[in-house]
PDBML (XML) file of the C-alpha atoms, coordinates in Angstrom:
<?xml version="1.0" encoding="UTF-8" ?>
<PDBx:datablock datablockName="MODEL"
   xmlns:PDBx="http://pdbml.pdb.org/schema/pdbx-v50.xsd"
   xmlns:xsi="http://www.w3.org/2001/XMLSchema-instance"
   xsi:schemaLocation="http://pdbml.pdb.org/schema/pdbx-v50.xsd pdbx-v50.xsd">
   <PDBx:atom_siteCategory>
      <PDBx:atom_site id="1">
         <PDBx:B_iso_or_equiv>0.00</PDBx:B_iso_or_equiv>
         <PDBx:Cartn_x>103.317</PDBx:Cartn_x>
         <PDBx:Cartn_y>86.822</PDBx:Cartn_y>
         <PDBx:Cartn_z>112.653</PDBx:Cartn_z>
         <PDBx:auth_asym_id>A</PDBx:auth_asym_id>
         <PDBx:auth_atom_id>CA</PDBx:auth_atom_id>
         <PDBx:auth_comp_id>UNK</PDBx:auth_comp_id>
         <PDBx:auth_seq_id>1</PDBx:auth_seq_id>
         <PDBx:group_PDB>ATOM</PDBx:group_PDB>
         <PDBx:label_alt_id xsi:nil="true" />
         <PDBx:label_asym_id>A</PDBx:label_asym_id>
         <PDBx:label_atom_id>CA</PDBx:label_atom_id>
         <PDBx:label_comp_id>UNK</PDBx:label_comp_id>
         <PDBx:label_entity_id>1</PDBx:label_entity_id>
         <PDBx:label_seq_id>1</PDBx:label_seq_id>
         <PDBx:occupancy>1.00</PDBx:occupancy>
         <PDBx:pdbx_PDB_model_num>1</PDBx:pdbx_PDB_model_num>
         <PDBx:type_symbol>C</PDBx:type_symbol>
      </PDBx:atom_site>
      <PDBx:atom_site id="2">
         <PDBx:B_iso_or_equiv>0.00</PDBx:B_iso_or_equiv>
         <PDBx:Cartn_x>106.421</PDBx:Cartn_x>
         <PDBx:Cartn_y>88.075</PDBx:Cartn_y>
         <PDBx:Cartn_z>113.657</PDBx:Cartn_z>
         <PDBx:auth_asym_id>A</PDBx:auth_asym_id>
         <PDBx:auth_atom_id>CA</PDBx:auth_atom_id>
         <PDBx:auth_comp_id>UNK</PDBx:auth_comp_id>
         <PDBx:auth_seq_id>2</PDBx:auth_seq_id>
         <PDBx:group_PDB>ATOM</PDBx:group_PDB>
         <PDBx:label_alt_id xsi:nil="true" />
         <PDBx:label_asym_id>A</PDBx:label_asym_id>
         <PDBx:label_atom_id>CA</PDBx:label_atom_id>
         <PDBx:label_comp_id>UNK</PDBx:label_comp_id>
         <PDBx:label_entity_id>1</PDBx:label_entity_id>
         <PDBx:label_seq_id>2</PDBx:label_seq_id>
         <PDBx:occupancy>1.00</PDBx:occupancy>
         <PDBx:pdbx_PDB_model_num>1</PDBx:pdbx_PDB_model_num>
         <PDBx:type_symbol>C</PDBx:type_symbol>
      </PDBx:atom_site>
      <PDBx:atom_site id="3">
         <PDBx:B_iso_or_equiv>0.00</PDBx:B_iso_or_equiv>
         <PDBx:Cartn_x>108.778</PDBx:Cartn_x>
         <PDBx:Cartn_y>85.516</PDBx:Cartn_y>
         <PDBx:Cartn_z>113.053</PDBx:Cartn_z>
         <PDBx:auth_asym_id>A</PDBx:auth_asym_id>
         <PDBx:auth_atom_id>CA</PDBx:auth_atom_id>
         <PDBx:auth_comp_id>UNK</PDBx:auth_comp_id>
         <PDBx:auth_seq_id>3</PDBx:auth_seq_id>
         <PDBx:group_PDB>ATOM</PDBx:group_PDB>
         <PDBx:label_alt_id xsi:nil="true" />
         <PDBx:label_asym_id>A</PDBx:label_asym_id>
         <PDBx:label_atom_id>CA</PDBx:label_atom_id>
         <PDBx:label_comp_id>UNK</PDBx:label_comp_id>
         <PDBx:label_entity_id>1</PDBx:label_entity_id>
         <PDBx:label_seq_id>3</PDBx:label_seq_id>
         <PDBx:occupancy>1.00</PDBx:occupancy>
         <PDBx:pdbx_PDB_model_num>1</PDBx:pdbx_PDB_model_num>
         <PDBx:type_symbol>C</PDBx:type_symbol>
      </PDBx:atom_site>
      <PDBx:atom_site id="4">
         <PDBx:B_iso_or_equiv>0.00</PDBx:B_iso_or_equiv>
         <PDBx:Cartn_x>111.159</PDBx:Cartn_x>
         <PDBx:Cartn_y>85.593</PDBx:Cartn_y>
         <PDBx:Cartn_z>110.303</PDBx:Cartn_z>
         <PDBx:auth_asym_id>A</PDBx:auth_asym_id>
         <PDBx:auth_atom_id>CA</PDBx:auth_atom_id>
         <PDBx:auth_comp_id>UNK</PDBx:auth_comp_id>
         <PDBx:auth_seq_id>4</PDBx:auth_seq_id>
         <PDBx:group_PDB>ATOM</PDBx:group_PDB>
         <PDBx:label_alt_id xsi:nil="true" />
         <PDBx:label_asym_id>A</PDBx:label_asym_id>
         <PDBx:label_atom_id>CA</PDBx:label_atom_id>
         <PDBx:label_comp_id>UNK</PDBx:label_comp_id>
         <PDBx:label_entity_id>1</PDBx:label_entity_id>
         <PDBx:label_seq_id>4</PDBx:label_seq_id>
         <PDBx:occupancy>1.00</PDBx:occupancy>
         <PDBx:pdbx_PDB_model_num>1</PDBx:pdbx_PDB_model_num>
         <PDBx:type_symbol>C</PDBx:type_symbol>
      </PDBx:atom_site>
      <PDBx:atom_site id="5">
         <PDBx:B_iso_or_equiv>0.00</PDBx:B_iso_or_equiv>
         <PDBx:Cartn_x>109.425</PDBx:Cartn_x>
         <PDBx:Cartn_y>84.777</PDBx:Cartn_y>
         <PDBx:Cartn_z>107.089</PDBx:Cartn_z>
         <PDBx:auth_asym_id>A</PDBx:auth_asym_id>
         <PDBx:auth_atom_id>CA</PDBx:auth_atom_id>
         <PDBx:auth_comp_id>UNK</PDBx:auth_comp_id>
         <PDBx:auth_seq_id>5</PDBx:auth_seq_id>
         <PDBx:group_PDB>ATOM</PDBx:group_PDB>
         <PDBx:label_alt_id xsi:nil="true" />
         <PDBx:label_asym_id>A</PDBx:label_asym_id>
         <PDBx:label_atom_id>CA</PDBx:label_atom_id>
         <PDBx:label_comp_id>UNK</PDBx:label_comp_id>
         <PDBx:label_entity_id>1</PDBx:label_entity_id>
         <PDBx:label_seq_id>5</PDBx:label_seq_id>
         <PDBx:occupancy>1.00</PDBx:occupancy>
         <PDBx:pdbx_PDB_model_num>1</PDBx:pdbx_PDB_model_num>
         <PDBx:type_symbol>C</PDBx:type_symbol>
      </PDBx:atom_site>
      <PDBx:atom_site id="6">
         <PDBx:B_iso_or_equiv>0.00</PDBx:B_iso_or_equiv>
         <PDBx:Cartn_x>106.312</PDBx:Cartn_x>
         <PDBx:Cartn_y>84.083</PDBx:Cartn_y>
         <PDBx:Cartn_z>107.918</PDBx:Cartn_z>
         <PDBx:auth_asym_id>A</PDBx:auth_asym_id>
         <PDBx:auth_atom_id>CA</PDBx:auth_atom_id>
         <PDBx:auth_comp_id>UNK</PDBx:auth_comp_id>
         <PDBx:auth_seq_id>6</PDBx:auth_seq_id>
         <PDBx:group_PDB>ATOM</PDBx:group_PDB>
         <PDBx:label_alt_id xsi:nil="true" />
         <PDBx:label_asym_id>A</PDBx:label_asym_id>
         <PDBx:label_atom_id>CA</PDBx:label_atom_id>
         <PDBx:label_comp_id>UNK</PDBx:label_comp_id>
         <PDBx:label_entity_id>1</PDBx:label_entity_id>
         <PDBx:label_seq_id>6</PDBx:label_seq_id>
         <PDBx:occupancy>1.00</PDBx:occupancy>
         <PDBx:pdbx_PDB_model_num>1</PDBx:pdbx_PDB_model_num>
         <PDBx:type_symbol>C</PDBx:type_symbol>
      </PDBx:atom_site>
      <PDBx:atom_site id="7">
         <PDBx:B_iso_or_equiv>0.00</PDBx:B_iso_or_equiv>
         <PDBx:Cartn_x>104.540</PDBx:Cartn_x>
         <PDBx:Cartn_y>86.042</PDBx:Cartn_y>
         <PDBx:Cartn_z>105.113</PDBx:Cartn_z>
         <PDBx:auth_asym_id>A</PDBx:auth_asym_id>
         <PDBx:auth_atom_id>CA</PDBx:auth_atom_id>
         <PDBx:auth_comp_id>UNK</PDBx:auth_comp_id>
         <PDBx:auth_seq_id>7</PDBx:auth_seq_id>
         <PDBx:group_PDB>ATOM</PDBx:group_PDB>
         <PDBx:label_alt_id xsi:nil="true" />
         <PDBx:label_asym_id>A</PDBx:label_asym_id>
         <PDBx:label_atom_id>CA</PDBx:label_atom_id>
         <PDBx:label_comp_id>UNK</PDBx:label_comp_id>
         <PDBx:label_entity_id>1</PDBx:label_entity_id>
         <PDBx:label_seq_id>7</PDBx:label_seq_id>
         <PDBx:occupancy>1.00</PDBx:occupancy>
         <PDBx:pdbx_PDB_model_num>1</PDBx:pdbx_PDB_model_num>
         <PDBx:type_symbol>C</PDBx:type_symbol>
      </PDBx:atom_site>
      <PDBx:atom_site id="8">
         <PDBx:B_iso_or_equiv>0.00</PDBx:B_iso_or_equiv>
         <PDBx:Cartn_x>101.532</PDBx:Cartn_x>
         <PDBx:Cartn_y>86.904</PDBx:Cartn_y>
         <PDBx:Cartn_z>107.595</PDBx:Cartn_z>
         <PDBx:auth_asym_id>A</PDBx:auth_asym_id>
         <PDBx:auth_atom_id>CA</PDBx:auth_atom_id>
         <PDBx:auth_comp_id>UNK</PDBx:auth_comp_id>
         <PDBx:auth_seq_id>8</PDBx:auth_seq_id>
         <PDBx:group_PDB>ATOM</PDBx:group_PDB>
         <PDBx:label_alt_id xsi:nil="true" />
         <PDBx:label_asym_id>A</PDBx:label_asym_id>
         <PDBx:label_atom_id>CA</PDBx:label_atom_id>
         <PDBx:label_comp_id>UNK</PDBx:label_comp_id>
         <PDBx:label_entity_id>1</PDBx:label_entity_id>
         <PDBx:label_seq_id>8</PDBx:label_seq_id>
         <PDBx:occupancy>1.00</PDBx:occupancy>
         <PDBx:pdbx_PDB_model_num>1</PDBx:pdbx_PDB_model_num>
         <PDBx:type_symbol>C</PDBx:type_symbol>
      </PDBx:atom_site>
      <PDBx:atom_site id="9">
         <PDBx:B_iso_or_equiv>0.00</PDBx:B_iso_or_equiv>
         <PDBx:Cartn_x>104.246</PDBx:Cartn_x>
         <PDBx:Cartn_y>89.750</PDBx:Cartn_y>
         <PDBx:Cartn_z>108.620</PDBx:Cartn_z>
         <PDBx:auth_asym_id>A</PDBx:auth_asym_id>
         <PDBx:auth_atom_id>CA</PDBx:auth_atom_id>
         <PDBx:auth_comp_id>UNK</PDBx:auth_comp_id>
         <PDBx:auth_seq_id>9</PDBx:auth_seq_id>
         <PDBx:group_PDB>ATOM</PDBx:group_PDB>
         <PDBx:label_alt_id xsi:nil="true" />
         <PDBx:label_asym_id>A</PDBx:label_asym_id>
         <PDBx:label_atom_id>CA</PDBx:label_atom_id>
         <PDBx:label_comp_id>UNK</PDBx:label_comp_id>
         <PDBx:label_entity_id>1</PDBx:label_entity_id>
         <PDBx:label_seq_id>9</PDBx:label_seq_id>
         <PDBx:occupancy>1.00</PDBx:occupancy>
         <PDBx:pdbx_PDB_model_num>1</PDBx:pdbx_PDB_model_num>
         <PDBx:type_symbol>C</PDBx:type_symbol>
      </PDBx:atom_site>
      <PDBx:atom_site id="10">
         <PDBx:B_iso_or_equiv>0.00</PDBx:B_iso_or_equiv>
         <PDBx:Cartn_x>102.573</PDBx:Cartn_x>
         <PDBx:Cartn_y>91.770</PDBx:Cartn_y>
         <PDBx:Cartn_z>105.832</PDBx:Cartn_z>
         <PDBx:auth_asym_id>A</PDBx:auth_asym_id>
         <PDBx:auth_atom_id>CA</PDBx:auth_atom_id>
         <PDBx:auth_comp_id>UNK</PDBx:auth_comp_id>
         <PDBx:auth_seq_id>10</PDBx:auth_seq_id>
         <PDBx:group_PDB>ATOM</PDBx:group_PDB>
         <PDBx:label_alt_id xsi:nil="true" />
         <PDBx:label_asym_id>A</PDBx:label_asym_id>
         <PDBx:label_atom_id>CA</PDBx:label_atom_id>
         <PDBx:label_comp_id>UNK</PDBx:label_comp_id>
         <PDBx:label_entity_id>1</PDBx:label_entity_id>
         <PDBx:label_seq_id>10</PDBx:label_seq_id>
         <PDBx:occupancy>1.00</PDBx:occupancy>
         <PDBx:pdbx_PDB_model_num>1</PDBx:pdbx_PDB_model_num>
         <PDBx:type_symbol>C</PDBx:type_symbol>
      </PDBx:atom_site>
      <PDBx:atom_site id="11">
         <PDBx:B_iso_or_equiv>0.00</PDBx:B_iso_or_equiv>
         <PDBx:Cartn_x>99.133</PDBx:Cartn_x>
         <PDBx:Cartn_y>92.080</PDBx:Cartn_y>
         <PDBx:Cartn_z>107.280</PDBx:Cartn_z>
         <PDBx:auth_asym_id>A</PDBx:auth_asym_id>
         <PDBx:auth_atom_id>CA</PDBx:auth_atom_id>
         <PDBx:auth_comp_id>UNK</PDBx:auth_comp_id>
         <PDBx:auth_seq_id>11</PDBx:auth_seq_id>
         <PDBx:group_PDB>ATOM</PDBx:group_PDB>
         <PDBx:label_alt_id xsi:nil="true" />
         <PDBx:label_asym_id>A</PDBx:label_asym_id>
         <PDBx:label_atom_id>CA</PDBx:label_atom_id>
         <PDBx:label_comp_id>UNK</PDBx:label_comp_id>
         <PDBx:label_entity_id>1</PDBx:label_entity_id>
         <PDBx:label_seq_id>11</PDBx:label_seq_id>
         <PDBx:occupancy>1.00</PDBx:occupancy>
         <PDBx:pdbx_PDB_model_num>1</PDBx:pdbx_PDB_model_num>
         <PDBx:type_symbol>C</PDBx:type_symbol>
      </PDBx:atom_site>
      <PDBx:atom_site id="12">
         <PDBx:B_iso_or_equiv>0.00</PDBx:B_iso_or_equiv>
         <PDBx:Cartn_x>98.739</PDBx:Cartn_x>
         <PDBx:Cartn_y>95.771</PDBx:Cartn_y>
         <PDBx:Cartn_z>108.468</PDBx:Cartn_z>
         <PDBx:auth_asym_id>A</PDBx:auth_asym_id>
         <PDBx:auth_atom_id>CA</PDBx:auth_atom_id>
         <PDBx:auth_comp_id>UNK</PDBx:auth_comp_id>
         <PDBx:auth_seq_id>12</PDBx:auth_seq_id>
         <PDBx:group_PDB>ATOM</PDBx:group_PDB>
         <PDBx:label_alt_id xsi:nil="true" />
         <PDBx:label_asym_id>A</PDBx:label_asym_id>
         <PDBx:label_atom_id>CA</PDBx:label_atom_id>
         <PDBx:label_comp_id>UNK</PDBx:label_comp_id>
         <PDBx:label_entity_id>1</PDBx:label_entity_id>
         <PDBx:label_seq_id>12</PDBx:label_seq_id>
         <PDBx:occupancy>1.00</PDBx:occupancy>
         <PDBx:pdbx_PDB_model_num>1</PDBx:pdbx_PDB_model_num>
         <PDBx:type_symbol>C</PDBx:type_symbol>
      </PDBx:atom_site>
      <PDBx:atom_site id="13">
         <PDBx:B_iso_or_equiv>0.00</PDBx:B_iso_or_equiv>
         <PDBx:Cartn_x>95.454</PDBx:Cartn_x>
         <PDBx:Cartn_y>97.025</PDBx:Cartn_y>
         <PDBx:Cartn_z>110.390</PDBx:Cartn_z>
         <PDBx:auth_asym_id>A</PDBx:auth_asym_id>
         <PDBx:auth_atom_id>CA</PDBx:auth_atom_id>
         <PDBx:auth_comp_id>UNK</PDBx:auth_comp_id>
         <PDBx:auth_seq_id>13</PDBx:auth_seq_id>
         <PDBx:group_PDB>ATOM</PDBx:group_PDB>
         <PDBx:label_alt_id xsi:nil="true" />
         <PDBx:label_asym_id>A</PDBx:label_asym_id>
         <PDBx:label_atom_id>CA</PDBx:label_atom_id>
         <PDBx:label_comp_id>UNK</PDBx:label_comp_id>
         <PDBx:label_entity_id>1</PDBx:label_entity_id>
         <PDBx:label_seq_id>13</PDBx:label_seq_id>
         <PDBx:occupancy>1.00</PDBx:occupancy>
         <PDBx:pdbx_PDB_model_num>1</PDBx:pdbx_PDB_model_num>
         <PDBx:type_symbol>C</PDBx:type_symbol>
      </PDBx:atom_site>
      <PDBx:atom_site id="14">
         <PDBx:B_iso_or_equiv>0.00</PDBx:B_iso_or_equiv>
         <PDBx:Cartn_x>94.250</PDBx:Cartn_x>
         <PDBx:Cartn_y>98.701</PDBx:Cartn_y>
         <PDBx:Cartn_z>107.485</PDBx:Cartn_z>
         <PDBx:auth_asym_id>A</PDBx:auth_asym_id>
         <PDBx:auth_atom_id>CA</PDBx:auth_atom_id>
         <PDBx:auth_comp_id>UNK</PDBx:auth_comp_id>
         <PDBx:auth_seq_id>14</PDBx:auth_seq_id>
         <PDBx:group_PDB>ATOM</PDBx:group_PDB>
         <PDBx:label_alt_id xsi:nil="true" />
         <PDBx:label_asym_id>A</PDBx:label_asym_id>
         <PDBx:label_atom_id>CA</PDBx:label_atom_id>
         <PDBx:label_comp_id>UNK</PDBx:label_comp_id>
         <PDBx:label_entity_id>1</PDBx:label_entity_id>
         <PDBx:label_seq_id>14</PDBx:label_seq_id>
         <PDBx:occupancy>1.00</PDBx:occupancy>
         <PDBx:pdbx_PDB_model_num>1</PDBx:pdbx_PDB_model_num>
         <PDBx:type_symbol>C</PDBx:type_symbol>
      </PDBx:atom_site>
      <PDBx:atom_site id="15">
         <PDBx:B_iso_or_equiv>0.00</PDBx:B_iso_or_equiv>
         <PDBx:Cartn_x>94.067</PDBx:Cartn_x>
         <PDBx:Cartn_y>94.841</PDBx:Cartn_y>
         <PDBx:Cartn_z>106.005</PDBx:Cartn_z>
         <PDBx:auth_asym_id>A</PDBx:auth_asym_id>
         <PDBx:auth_atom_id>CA</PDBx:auth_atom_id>
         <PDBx:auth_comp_id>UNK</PDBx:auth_comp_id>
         <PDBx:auth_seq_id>15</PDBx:auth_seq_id>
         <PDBx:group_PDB>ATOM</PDBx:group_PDB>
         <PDBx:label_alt_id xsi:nil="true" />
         <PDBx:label_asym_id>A</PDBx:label_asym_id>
         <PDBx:label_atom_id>CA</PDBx:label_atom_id>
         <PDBx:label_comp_id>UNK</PDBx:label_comp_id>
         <PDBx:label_entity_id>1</PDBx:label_entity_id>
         <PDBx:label_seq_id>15</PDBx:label_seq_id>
         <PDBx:occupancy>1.00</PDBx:occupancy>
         <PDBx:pdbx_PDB_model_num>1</PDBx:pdbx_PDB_model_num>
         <PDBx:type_symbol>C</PDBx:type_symbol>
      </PDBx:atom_site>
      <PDBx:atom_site id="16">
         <PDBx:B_iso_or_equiv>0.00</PDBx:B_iso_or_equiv>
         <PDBx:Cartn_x>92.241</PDBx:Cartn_x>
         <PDBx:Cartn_y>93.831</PDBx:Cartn_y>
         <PDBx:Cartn_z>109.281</PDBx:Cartn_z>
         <PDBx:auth_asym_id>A</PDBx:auth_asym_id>
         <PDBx:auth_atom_id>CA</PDBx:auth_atom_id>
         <PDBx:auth_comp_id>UNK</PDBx:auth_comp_id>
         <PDBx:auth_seq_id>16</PDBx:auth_seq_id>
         <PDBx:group_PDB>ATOM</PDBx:group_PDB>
         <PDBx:label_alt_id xsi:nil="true" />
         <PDBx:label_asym_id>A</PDBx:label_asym_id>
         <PDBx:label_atom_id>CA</PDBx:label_atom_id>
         <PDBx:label_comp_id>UNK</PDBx:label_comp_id>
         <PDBx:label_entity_id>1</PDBx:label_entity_id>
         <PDBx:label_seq_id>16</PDBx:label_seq_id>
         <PDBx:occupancy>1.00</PDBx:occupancy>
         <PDBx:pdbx_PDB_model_num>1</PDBx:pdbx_PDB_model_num>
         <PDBx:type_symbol>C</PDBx:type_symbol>
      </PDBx:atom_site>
      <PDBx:atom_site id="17">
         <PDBx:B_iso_or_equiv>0.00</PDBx:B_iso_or_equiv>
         <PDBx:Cartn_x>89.628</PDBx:Cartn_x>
         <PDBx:Cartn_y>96.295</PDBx:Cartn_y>
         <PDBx:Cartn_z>108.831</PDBx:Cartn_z>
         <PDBx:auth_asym_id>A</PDBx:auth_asym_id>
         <PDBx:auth_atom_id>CA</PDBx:auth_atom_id>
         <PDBx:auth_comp_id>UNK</PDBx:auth_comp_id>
         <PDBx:auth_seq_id>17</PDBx:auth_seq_id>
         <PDBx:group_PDB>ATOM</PDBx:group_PDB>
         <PDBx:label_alt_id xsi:nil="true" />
         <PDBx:label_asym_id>A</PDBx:label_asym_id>
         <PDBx:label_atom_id>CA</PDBx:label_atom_id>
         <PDBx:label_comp_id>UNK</PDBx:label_comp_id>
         <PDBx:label_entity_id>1</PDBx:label_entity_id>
         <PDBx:label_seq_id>17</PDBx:label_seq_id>
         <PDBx:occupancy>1.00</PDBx:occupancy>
         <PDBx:pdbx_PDB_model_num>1</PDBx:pdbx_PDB_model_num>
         <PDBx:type_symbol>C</PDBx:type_symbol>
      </PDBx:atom_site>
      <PDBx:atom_site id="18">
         <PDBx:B_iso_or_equiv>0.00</PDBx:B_iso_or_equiv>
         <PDBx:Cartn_x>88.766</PDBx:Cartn_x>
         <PDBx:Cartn_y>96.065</PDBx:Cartn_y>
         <PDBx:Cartn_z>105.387</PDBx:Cartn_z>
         <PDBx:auth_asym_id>A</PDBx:auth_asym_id>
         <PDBx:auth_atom_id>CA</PDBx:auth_atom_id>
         <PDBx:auth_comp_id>UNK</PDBx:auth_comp_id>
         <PDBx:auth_seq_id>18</PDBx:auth_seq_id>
         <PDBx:group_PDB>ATOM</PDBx:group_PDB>
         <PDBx:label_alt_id xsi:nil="true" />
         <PDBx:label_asym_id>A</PDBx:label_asym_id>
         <PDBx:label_atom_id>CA</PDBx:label_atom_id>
         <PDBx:label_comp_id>UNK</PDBx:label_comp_id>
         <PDBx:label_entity_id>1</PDBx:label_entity_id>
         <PDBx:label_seq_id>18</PDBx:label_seq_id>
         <PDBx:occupancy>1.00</PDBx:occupancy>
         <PDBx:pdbx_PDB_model_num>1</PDBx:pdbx_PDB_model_num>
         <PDBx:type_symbol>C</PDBx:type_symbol>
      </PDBx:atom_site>
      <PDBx:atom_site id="19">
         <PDBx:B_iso_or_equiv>0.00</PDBx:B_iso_or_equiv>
         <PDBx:Cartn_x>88.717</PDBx:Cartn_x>
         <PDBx:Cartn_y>92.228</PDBx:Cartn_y>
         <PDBx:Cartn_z>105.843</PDBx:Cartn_z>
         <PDBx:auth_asym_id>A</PDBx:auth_asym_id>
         <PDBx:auth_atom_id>CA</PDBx:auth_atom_id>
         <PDBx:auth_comp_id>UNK</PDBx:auth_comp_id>
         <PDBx:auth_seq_id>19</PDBx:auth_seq_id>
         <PDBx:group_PDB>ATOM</PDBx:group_PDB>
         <PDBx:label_alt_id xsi:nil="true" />
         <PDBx:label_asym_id>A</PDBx:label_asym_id>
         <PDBx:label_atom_id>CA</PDBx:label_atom_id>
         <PDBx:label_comp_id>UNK</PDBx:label_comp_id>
         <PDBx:label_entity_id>1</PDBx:label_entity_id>
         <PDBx:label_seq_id>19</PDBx:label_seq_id>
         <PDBx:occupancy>1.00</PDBx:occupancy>
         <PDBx:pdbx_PDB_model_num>1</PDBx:pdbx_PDB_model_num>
         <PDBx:type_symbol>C</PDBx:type_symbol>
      </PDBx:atom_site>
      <PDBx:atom_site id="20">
         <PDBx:B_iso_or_equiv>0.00</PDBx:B_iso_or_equiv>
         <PDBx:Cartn_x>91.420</PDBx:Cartn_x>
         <PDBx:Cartn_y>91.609</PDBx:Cartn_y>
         <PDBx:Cartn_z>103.306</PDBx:Cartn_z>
         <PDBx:auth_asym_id>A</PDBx:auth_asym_id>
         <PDBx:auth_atom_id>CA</PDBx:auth_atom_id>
         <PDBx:auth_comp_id>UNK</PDBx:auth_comp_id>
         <PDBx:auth_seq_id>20</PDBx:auth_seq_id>
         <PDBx:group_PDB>ATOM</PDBx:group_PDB>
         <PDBx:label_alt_id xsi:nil="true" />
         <PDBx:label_asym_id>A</PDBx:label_asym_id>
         <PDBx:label_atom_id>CA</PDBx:label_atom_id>
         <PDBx:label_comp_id>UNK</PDBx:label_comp_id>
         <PDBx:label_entity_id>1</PDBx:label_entity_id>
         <PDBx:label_seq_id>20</PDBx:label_seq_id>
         <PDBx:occupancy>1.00</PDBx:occupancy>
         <PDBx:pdbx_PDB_model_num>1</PDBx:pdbx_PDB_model_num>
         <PDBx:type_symbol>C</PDBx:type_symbol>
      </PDBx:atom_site>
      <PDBx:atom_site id="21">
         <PDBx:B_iso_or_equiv>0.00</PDBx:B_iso_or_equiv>
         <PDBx:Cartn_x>94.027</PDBx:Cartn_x>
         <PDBx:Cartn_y>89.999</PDBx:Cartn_y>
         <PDBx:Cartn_z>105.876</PDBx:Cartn_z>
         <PDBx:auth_asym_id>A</PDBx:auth_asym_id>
         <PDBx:auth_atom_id>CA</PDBx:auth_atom_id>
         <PDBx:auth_comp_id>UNK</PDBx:auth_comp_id>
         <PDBx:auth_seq_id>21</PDBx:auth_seq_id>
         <PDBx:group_PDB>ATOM</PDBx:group_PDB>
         <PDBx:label_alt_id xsi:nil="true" />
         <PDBx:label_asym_id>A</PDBx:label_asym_id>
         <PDBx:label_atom_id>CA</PDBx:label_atom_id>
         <PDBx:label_comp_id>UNK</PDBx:label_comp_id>
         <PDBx:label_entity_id>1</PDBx:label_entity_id>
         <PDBx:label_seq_id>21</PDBx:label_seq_id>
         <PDBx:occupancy>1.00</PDBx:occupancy>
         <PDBx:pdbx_PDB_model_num>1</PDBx:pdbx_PDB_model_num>
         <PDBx:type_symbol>C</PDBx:type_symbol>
      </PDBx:atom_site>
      <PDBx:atom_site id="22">
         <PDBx:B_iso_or_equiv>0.00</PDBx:B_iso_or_equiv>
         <PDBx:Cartn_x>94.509</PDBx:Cartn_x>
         <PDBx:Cartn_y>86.907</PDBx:Cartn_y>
         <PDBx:Cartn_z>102.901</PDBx:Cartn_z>
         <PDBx:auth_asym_id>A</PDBx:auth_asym_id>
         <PDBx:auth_atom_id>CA</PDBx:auth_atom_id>
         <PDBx:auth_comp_id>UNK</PDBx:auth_comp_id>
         <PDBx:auth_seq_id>22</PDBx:auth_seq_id>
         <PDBx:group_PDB>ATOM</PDBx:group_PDB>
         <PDBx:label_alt_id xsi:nil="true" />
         <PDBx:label_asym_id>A</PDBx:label_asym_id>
         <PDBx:label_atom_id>CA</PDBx:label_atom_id>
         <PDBx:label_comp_id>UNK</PDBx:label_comp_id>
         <PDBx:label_entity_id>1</PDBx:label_entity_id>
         <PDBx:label_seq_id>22</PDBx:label_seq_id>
         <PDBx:occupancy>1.00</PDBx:occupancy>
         <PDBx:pdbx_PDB_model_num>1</PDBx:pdbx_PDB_model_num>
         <PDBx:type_symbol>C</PDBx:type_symbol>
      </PDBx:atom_site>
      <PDBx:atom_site id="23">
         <PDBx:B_iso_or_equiv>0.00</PDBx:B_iso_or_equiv>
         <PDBx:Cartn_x>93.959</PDBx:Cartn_x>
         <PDBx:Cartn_y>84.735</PDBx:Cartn_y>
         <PDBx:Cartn_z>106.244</PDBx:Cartn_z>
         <PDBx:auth_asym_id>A</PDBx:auth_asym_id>
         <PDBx:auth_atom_id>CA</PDBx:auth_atom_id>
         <PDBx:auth_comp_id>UNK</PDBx:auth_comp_id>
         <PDBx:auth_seq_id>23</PDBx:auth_seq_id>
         <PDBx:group_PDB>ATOM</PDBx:group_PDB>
         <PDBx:label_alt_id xsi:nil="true" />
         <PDBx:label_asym_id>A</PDBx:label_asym_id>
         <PDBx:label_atom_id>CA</PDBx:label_atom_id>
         <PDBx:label_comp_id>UNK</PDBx:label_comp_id>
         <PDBx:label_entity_id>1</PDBx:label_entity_id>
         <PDBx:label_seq_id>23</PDBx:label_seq_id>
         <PDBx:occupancy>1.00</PDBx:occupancy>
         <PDBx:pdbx_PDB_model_num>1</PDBx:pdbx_PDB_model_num>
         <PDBx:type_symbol>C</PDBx:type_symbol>
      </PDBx:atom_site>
      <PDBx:atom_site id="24">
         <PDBx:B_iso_or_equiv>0.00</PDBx:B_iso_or_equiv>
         <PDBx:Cartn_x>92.635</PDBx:Cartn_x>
         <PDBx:Cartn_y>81.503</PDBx:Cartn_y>
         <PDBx:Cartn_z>105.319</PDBx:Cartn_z>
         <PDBx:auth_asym_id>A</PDBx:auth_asym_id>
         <PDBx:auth_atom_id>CA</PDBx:auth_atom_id>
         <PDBx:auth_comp_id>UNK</PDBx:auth_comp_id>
         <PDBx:auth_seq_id>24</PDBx:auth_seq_id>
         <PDBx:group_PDB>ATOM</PDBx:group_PDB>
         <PDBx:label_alt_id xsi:nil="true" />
         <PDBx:label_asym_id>A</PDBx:label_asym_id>
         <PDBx:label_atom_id>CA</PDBx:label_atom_id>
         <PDBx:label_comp_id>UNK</PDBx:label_comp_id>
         <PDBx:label_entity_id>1</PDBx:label_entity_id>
         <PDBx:label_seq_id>24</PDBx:label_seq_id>
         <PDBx:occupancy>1.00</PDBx:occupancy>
         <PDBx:pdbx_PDB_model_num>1</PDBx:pdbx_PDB_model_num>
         <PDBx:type_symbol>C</PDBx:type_symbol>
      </PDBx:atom_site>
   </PDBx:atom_siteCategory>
</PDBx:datablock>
């Protein structure tokens, strides 16, 4: 998710943990 532009970049932990990554 690192890589320049990819917009999973924006995911934080807090995300992860509330299940609300946008992941498909």
């Amino acid at each position: 998710w690192k890589r320049p532009g990819d917009p999973r970049g924006a995911i934080t932990l807090r995300h992860l943990l509330h299940m609300a990554s946008g992941l498909q």
